[in-house]
C-alpha atoms as a PDB file:
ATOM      1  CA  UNK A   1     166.630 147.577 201.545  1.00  0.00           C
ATOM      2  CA  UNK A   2     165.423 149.590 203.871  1.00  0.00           C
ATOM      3  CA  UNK A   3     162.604 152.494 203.680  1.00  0.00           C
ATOM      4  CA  UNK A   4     164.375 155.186 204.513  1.00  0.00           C
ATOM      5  CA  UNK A   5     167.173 153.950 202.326  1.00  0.00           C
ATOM      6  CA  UNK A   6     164.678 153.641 199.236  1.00  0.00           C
ATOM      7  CA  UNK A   7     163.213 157.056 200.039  1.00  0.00           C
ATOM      8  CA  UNK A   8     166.897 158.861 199.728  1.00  0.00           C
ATOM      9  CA  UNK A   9     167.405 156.606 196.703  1.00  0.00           C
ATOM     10  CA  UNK A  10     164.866 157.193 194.433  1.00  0.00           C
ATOM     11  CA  UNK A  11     164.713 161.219 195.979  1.00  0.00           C
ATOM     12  CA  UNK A  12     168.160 161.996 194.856  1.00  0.00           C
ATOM     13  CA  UNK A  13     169.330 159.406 192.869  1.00  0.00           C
ATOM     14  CA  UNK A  14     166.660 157.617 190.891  1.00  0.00           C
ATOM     15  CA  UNK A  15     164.631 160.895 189.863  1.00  0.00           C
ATOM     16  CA  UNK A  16     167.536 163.001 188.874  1.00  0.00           C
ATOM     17  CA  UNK A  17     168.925 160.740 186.785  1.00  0.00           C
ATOM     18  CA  UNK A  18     169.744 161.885 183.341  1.00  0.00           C
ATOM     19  CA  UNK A  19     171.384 158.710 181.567  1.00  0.00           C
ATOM     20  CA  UNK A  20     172.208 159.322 177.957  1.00  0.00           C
ATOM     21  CA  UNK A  21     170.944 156.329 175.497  1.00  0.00           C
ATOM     22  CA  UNK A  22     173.392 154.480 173.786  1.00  0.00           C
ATOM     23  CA  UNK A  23     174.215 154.977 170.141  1.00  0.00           C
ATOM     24  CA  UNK A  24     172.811 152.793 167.388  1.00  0.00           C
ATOM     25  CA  UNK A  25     176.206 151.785 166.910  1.00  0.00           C
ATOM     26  CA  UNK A  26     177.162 150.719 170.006  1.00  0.00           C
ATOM     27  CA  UNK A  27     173.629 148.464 170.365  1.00  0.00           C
ATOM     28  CA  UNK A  28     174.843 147.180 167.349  1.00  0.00           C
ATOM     29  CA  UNK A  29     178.727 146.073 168.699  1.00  0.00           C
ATOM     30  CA  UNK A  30     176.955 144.659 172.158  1.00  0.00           C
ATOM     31  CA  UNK A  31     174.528 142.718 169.921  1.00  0.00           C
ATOM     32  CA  UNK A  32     177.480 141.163 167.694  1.00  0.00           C
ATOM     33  CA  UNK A  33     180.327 141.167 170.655  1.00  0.00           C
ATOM     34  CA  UNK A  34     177.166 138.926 172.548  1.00  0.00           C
ATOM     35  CA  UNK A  35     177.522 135.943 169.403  1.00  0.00           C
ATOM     36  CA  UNK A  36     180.124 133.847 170.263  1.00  0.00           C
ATOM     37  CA  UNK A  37     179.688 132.877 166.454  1.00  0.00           C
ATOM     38  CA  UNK A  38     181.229 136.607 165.516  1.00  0.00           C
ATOM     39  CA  UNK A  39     184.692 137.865 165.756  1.00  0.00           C
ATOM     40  CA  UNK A  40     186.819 140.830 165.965  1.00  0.00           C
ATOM     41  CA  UNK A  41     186.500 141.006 162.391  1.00  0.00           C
ATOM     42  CA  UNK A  42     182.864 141.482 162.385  1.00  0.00           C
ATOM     43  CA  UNK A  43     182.801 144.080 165.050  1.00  0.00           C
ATOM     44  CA  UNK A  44     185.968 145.840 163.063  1.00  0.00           C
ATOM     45  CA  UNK A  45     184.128 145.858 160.141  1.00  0.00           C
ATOM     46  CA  UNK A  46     181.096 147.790 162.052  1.00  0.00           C
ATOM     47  CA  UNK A  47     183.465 150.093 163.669  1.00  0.00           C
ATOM     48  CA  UNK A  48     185.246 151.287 160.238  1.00  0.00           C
ATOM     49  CA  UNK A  49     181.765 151.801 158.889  1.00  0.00           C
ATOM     50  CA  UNK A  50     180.573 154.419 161.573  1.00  0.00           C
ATOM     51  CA  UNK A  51     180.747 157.967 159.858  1.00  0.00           C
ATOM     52  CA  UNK A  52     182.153 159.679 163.012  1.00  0.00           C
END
């Protein structure tokens, strides 16, 4: 990548960058959606837990 490239990058993209953190919950569904050992019914059983 270029310098000047970079530059504009991390000028008005990189710095300004406001990017929300994901929710416990979905951490939790990437973590068990990841184990091939888990199944829909696992990650169902997550979902129908959440409070919201």
């Amino acid at each position: 990548m270029s310098e000047k490239i970079e530059s504009f990058l991390r000028k008005h993209i990189i710095n300004k960058a406001k990017i929300p953190s994901l929710s416990p919950l979905v951490i939790r569904l990437i973590e068990v959606a990841s184990d091939e050992r888990n199944s829909a019914k696992e990650l169902a059983q997550i979902i129908e837990k959440d409070p919201d």
